[in-house]
N, C-alpha and C. Protein backbone atom coordinates (compact mmCIF):
# COMPACT_ATOMS: atom_id res chain seq x y z
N UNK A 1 16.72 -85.60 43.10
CA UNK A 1 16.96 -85.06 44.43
C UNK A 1 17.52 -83.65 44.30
N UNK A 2 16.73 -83.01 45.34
CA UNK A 2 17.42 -81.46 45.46
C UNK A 2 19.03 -81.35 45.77
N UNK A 3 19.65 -80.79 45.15
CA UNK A 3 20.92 -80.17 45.52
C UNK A 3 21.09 -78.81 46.40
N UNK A 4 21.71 -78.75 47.51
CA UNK A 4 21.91 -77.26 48.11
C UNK A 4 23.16 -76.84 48.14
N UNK A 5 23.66 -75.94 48.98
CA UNK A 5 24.96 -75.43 49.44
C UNK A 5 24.75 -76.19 51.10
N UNK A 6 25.86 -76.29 51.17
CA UNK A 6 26.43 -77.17 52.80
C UNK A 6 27.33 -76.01 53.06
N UNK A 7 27.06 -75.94 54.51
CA UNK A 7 28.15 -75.11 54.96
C UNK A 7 29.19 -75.64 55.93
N UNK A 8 30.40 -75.81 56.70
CA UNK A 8 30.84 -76.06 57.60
C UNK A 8 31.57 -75.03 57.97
N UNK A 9 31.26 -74.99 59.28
CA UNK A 9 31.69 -73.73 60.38
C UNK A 9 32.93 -74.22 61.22
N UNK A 10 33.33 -75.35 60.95
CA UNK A 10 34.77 -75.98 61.33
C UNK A 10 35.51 -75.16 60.36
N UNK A 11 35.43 -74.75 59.00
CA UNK A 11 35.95 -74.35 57.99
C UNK A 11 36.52 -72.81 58.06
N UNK A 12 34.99 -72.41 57.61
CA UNK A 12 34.94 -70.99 57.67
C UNK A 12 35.50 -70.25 58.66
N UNK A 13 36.33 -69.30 57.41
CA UNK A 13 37.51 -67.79 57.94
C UNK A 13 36.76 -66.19 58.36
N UNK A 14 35.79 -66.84 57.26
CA UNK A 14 34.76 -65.06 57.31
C UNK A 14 35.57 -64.43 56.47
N UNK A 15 36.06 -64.82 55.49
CA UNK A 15 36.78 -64.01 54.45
C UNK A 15 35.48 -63.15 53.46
N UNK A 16 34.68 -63.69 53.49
CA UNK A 16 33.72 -63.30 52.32
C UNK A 16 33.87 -63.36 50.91
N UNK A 17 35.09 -64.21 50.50
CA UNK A 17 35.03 -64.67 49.33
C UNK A 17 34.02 -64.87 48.76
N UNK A 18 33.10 -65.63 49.61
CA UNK A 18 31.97 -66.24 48.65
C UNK A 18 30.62 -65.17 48.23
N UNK A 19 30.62 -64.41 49.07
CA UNK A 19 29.99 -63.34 49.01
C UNK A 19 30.09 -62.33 47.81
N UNK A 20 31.41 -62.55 47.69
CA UNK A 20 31.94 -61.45 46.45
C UNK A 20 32.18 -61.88 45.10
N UNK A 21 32.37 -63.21 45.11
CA UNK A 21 32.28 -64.41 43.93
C UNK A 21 30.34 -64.16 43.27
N UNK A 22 29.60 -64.22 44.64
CA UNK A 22 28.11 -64.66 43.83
C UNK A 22 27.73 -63.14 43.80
N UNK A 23 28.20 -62.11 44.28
CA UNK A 23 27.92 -60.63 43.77
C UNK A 23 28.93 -60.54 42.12
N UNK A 24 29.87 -61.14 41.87
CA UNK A 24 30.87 -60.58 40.51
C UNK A 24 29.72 -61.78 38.93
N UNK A 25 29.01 -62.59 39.96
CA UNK A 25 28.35 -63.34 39.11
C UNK A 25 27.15 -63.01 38.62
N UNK A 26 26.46 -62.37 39.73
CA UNK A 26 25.53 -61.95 39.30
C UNK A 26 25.40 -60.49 38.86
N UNK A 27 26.36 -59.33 39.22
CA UNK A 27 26.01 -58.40 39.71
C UNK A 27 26.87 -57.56 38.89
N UNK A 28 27.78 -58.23 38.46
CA UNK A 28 29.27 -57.59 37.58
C UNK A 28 29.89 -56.99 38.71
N UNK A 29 29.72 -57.04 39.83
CA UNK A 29 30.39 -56.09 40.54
C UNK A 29 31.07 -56.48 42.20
N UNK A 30 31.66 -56.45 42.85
CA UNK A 30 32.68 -56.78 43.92
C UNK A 30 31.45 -56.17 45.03
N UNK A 31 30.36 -56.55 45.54
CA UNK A 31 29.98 -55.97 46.63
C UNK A 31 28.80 -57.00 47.15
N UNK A 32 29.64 -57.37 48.22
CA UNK A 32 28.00 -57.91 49.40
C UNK A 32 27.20 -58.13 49.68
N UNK A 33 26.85 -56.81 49.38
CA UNK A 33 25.40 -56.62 49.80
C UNK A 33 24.25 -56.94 48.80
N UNK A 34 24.95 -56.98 47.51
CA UNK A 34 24.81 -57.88 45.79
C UNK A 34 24.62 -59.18 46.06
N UNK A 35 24.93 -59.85 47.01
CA UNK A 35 25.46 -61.46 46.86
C UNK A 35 24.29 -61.93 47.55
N UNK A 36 24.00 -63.28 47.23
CA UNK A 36 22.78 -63.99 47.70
C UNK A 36 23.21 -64.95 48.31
N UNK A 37 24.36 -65.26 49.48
CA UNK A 37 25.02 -65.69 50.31
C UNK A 37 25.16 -64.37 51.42
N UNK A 38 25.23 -64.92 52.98
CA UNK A 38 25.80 -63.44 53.75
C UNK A 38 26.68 -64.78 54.81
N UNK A 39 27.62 -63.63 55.39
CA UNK A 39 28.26 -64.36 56.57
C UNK A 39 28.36 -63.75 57.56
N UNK A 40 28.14 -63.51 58.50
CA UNK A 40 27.96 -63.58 59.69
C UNK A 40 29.06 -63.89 60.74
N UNK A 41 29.21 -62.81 61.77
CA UNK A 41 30.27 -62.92 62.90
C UNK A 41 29.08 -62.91 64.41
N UNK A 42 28.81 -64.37 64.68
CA UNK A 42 28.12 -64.54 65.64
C UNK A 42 28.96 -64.29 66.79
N UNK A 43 29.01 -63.33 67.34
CA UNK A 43 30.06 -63.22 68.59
C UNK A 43 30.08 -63.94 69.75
N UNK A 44 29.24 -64.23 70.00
CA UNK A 44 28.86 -64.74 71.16
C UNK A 44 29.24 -66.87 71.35
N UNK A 45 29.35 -67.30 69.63
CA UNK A 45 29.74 -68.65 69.74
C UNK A 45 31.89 -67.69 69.44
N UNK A 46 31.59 -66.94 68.72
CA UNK A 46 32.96 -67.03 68.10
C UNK A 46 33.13 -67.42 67.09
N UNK A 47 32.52 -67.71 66.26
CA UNK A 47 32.36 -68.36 64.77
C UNK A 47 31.49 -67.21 63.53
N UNK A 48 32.32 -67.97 63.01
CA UNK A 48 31.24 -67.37 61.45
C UNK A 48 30.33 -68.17 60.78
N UNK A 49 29.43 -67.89 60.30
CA UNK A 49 28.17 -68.13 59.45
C UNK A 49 27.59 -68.10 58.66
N UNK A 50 27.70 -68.76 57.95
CA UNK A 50 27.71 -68.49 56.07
C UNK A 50 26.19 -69.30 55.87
N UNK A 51 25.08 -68.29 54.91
CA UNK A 51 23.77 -68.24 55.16
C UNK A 51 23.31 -68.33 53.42
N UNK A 52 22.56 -69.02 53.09
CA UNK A 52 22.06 -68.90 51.38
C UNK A 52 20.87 -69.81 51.76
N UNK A 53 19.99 -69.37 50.40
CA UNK A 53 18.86 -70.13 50.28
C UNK A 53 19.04 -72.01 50.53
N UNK A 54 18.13 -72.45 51.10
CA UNK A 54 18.47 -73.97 51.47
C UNK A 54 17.11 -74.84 49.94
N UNK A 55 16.74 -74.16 49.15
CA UNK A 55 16.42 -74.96 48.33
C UNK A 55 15.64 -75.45 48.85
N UNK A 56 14.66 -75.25 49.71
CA UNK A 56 13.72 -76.51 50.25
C UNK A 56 12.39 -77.42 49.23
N UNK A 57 12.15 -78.66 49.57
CA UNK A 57 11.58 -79.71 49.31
C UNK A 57 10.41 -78.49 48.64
N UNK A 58 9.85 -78.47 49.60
CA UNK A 58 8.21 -77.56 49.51
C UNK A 58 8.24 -76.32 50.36
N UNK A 59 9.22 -75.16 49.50
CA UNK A 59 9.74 -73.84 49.94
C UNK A 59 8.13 -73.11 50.22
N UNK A 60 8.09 -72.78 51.02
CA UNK A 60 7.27 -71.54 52.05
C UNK A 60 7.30 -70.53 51.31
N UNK A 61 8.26 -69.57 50.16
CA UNK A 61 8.37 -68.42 50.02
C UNK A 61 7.75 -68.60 48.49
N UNK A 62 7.94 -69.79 47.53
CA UNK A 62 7.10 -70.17 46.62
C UNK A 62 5.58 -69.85 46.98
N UNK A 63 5.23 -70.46 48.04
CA UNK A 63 3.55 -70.88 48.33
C UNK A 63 3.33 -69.29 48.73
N UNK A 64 3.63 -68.25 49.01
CA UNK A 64 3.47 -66.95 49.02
C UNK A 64 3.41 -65.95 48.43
N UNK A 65 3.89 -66.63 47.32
CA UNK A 65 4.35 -65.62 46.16
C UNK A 65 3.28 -65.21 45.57
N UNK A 66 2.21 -64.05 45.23
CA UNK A 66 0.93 -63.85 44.64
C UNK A 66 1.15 -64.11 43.62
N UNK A 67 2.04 -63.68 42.59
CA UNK A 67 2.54 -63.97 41.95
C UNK A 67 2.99 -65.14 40.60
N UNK A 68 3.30 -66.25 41.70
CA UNK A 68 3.91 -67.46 41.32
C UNK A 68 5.22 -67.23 40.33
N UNK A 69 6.04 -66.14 41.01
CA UNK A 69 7.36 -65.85 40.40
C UNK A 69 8.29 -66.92 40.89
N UNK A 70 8.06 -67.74 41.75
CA UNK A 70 9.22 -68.27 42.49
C UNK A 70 9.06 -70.06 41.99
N UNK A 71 9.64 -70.51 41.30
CA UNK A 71 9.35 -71.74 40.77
C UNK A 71 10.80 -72.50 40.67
N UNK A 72 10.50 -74.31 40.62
CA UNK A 72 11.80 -74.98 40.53
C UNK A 72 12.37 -74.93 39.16
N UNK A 73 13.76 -74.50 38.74
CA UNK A 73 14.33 -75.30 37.92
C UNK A 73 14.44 -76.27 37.83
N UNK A 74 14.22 -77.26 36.89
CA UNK A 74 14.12 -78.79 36.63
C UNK A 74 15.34 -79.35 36.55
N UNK A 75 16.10 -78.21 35.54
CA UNK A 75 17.69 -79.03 35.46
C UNK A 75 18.82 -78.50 36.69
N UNK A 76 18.47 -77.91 37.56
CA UNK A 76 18.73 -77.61 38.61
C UNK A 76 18.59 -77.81 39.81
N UNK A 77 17.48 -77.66 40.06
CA UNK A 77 16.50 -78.12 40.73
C UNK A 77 16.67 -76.58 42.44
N UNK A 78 17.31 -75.82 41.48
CA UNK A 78 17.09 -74.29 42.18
C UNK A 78 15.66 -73.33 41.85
N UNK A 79 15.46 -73.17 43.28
CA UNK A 79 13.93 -72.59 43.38
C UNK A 79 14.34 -70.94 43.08
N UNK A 80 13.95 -70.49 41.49
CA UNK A 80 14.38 -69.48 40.82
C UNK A 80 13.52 -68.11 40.93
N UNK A 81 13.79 -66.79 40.33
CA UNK A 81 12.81 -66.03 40.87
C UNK A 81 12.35 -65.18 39.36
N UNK A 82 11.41 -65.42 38.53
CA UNK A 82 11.33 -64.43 37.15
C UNK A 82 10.95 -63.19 37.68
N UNK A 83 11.99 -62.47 37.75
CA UNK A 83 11.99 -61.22 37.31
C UNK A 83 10.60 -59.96 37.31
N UNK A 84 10.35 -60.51 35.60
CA UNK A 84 9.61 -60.15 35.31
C UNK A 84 8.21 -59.86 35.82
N UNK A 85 7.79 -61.02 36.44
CA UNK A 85 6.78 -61.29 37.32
C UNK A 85 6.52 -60.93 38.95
N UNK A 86 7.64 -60.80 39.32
CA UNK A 86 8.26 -60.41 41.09
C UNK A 86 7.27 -58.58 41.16
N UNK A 87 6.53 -58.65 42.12
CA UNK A 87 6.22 -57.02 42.40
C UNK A 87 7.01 -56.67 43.56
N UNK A 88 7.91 -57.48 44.07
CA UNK A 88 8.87 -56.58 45.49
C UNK A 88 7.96 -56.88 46.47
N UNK A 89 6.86 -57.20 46.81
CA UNK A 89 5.78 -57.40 47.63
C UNK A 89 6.52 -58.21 49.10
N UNK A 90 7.77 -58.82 49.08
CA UNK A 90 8.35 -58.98 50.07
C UNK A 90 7.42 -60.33 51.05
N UNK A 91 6.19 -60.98 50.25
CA UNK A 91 5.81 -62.00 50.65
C UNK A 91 6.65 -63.78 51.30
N UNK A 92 7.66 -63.20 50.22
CA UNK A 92 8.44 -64.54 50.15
C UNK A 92 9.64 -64.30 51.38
N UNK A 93 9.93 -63.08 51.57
CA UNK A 93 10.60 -63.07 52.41
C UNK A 93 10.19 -63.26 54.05
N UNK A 94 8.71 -62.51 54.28
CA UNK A 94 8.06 -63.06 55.69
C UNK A 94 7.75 -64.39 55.39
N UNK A 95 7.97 -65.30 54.51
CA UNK A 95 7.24 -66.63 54.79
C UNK A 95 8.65 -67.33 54.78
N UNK A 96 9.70 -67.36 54.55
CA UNK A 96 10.68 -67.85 54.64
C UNK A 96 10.92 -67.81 56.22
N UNK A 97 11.09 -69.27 56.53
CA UNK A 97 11.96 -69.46 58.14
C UNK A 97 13.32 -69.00 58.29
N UNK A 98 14.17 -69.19 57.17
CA UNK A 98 15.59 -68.53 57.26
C UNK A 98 15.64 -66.60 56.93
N UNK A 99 14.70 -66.43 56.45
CA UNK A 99 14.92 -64.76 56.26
C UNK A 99 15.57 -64.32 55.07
N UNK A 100 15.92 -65.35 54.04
CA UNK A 100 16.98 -65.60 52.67
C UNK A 100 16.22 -64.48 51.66
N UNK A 101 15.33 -64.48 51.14
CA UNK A 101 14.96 -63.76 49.52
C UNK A 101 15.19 -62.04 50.51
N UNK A 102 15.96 -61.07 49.64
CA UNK A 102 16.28 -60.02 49.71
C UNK A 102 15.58 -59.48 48.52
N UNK A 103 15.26 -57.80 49.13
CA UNK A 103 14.70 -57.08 47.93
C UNK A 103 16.04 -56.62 46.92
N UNK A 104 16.62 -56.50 46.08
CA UNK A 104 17.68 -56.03 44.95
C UNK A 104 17.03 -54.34 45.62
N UNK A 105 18.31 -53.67 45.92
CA UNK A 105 18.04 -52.11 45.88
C UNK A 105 17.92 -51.73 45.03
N UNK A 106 18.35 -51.87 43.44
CA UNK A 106 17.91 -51.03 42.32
C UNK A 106 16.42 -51.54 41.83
N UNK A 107 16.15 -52.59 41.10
CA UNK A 107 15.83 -53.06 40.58
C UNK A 107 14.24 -53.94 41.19
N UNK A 108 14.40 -53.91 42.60
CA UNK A 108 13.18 -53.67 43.69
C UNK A 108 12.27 -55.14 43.05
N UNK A 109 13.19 -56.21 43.26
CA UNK A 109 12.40 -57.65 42.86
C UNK A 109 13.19 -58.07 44.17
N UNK A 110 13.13 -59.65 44.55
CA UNK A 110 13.22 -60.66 45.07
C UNK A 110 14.65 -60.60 44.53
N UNK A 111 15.34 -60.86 45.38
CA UNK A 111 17.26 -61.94 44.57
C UNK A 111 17.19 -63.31 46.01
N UNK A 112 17.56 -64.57 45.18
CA UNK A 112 18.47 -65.71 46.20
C UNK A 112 19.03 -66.32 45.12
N UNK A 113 19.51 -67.29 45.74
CA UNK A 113 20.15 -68.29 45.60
C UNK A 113 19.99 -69.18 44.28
N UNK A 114 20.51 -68.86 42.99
CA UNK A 114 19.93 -69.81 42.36
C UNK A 114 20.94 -70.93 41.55
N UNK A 115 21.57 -70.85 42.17
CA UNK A 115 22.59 -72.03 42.72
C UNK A 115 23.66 -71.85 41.49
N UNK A 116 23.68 -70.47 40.38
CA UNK A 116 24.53 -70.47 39.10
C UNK A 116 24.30 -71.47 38.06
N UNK A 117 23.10 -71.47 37.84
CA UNK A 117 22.64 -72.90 36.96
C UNK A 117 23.23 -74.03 37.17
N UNK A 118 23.48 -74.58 38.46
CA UNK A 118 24.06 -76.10 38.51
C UNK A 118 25.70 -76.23 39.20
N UNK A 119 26.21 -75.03 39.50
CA UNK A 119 27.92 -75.10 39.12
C UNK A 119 28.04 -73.48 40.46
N UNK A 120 26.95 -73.80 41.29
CA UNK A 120 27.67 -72.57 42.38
C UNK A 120 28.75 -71.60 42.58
N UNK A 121 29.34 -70.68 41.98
CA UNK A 121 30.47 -69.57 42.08
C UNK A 121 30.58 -69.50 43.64
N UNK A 122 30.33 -69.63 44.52
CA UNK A 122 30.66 -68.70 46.21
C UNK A 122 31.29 -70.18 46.65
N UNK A 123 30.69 -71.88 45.94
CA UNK A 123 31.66 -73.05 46.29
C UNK A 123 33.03 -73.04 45.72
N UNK A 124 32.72 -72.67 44.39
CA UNK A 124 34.39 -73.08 43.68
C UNK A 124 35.43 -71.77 44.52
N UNK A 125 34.81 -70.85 44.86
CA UNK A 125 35.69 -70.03 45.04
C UNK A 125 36.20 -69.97 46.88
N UNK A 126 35.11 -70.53 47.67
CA UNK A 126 35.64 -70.70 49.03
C UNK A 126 37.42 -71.27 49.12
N UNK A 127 38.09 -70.21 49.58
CA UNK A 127 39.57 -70.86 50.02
C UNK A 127 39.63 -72.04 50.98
N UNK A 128 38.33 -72.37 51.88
CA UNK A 128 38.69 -72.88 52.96
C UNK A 128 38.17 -74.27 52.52
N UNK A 129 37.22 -74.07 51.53
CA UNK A 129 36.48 -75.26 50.71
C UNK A 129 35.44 -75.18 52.45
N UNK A 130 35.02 -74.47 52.83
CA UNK A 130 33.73 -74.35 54.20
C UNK A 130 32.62 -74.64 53.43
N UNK A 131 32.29 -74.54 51.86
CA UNK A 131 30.62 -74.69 51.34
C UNK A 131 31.13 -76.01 50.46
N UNK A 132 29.86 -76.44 50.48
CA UNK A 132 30.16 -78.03 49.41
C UNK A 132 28.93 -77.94 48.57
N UNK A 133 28.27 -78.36 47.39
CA UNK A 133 27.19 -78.54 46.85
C UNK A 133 26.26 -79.94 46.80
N UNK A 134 25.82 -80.45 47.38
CA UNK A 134 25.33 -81.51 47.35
C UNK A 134 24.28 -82.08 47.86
N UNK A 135 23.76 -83.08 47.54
CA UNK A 135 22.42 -83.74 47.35
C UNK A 135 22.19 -83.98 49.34
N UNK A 136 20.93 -83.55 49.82
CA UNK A 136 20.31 -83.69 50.76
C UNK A 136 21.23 -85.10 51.40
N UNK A 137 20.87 -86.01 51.25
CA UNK A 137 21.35 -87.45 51.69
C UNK A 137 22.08 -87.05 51.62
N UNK A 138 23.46 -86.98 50.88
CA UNK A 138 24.57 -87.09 50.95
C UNK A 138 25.25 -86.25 52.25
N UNK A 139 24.41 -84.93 51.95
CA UNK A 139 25.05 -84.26 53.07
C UNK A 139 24.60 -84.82 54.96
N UNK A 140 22.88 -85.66 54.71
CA UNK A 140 23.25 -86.40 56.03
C UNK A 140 24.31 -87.00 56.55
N UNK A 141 24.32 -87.88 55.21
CA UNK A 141 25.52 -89.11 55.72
C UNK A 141 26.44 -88.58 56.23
N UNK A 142 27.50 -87.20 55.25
CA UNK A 142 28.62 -86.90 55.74
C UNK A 142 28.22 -86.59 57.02
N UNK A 143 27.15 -85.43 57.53
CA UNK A 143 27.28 -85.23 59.27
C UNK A 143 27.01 -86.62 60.05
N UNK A 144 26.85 -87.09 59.81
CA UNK A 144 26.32 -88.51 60.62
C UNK A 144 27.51 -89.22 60.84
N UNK A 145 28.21 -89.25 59.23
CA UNK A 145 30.04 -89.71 59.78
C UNK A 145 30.55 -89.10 60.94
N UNK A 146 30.65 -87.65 60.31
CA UNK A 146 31.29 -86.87 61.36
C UNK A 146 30.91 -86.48 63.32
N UNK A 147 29.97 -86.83 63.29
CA UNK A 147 29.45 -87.10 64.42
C UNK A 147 30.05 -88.19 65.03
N UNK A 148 29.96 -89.81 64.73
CA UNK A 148 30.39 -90.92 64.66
C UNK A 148 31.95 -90.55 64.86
N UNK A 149 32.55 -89.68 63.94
CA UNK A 149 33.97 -89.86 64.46
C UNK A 149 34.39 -88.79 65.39
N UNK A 150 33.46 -87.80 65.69
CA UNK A 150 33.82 -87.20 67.24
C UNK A 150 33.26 -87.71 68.07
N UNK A 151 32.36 -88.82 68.21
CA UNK A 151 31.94 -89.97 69.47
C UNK A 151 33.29 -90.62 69.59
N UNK A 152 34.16 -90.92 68.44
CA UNK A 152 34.66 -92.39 68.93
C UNK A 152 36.23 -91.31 69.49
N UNK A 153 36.15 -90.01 69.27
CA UNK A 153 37.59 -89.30 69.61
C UNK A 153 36.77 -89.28 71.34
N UNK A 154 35.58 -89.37 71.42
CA UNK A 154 35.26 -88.88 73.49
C UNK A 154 35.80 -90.41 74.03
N UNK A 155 35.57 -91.23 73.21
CA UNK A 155 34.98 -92.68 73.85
C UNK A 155 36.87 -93.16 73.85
N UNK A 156 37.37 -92.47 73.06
CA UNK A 156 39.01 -92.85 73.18
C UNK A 156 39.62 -91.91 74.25
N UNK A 157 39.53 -90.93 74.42
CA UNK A 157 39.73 -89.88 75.01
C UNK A 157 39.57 -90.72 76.50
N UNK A 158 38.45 -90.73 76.42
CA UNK A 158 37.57 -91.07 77.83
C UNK A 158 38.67 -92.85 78.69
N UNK A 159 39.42 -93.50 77.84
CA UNK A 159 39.73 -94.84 78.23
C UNK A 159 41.01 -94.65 79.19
């Protein structure tokens, strides 16, 4: 089973920790706009929004790739990007529903999410613990709890 990043917006400060964790990992360097995570100040809910590749089943930006730069890690099971092979062609990014693969400004390939071989840097380092790593199911169940236990706070509320 695929593993992703989970986000919760109950959590999240908008510190950008995590942002600057997966830019010092990948990038050697403290900047943002480096990082293959973004967050977001949706004004209009009032919340922040913490955004990374979702790893999908049968990713859209793979099946675009002329290429075929964009392939699963096995022991990961993060949809990775070689380099070598990437022409910047920006295919993967119009076929993506979330808008995730960014062009690298120097270096003019594809960058996301490739989850730090197994062991995510932007999770261990969230202060608020807002990102979690984990297996599809798992992360149903937890929202499905959590749903379940803000029904039963209306249905108490409500007596």
């Amino acid at each position: 089973m695929t593993k992703f990043i989970l986000f919760d917006p109950e959590k999240c400060i908008g510190c950008r920790t995590c942002a600057l964790a997966c830019s010092f990992q990948h990038e050697h360097e403290f900047n943002p706009s480096l990082s293959r995570i973004t967050t977001f100040w949706l004004a209009d809910l009032g919340r922040f929004a913490t955004v990374t590749c979702q790893q999908c089943e049968d990713p859209l930006c793979a099946q675009a790739c002329p290429r075929n730069a964009i392939q699963r890690n096995r022991e990961t099971g993060a949809m990775v990007v070689d380099e070598a092979l990437c022409i910047g062609c920006r295919s993967c990014l119009i076929a993506c529903p979330f808008g995730i693969p960014a062009i690298h400004h120097d270096r003019r390939v594809m960058v996301k999410c490739n989850l730090c071989g197994g062991d995510p840097e932007c999770v261990q380092e969230c202060p608020r613990q807002a990102l979690s790593f984990m297996e599809a199911d798992e992360a149903s169940h937890n929202k499905l709890r959590m749903a379940a236990d803000r029904l039963m706070h209306v249905v108490e509320r409500s007596r």
